[in-house]
C-alpha atoms as a PDB file:
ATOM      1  CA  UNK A   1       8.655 -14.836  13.359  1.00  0.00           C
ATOM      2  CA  UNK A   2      10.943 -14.916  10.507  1.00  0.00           C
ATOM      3  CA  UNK A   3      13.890 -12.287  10.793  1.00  0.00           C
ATOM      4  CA  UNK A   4      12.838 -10.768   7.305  1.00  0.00           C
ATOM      5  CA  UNK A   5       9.189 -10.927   8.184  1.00  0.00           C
ATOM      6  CA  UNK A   6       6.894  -8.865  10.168  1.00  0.00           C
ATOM      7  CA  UNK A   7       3.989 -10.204  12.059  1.00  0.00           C
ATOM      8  CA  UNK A   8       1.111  -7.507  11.859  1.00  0.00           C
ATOM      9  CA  UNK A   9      -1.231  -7.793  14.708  1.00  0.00           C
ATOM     10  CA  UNK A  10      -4.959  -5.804  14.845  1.00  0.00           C
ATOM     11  CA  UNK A  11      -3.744  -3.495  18.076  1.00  0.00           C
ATOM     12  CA  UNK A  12      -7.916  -4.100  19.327  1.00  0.00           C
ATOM     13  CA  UNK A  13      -8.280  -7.445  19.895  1.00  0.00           C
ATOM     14  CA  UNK A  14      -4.591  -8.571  19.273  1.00  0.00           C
ATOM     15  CA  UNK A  15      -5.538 -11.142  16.015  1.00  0.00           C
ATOM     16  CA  UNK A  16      -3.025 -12.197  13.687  1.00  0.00           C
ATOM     17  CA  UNK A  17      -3.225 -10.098  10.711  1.00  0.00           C
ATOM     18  CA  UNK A  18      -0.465 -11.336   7.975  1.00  0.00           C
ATOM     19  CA  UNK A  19       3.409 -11.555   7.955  1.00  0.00           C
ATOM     20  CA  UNK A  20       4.830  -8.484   5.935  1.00  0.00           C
ATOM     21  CA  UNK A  21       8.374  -8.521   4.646  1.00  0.00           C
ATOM     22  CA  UNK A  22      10.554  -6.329   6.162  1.00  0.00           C
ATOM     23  CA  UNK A  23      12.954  -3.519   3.781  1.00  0.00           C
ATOM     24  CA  UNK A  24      16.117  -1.967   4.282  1.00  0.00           C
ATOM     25  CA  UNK A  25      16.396   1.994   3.937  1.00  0.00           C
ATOM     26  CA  UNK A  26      17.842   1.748   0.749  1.00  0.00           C
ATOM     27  CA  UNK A  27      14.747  -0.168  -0.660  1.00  0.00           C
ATOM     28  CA  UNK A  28      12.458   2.185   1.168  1.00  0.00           C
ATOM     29  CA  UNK A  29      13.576   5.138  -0.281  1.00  0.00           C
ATOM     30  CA  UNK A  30      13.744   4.390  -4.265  1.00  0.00           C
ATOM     31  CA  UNK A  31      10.192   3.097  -2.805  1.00  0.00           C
ATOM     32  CA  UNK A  32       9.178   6.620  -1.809  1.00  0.00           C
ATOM     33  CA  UNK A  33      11.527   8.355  -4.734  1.00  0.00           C
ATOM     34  CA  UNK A  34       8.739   6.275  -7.569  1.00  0.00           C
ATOM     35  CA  UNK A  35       5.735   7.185  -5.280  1.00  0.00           C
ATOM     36  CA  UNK A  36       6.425  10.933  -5.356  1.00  0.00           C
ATOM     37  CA  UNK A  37       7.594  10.942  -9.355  1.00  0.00           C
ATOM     38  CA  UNK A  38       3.761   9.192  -9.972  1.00  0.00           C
ATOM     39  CA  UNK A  39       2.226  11.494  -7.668  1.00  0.00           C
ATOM     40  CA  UNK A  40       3.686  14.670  -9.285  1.00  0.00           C
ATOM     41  CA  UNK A  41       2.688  13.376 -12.777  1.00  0.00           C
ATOM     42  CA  UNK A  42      -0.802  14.170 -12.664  1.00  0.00           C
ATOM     43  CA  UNK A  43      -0.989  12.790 -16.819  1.00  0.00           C
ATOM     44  CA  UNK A  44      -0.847   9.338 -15.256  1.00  0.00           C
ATOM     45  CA  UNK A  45      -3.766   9.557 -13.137  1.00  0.00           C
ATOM     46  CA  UNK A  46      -7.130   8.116 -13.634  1.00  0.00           C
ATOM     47  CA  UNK A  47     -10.114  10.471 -13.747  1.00  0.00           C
ATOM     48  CA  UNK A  48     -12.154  11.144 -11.364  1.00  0.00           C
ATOM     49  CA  UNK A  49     -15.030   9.275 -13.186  1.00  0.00           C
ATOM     50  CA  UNK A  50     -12.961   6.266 -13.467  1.00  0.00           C
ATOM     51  CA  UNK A  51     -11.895   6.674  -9.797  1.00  0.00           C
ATOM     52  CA  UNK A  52     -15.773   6.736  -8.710  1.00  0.00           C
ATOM     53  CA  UNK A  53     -16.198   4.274 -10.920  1.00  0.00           C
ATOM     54  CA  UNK A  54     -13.918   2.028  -8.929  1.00  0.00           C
ATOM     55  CA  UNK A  55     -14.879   3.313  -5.750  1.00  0.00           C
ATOM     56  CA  UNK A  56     -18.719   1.855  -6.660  1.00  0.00           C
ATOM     57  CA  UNK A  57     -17.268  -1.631  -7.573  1.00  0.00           C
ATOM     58  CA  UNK A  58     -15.162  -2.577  -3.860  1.00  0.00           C
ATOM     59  CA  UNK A  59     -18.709  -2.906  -1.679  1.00  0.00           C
ATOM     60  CA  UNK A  60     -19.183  -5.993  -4.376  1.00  0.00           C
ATOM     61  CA  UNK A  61     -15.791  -7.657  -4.015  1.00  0.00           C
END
């Protein structure tokens, strides 16, 4: 394991998943600071229709 990666393991049968890079608190934060300014500005979400119509597309991928 890399010291800036994380090896992510499924906790059922203990598979390698993927290698995630690893953040300081710093980063986290101004991580979480955008998340909750996008989440509080509803004007920026998709509709609903749009959001089904999303939703119906992933079973194809």
């Amino acid at each position: 394991m890399n010291e800036d990666m994380l090896d992510v393991f499924n906790p059922y049968d203990l598979k390698f998943i993927e290698s995630v890079p690893l953040s300081n608190w710093e980063t986290v934060d101004e991580y979480l600071t955008v998340a909750r300014r996008l989440f509080r500005d509803r004007k920026g979400w998709l509709s609903a229709y749009k959001r089904v119509e999303i939703l119906k597309k992933l079973p194809k991928l």
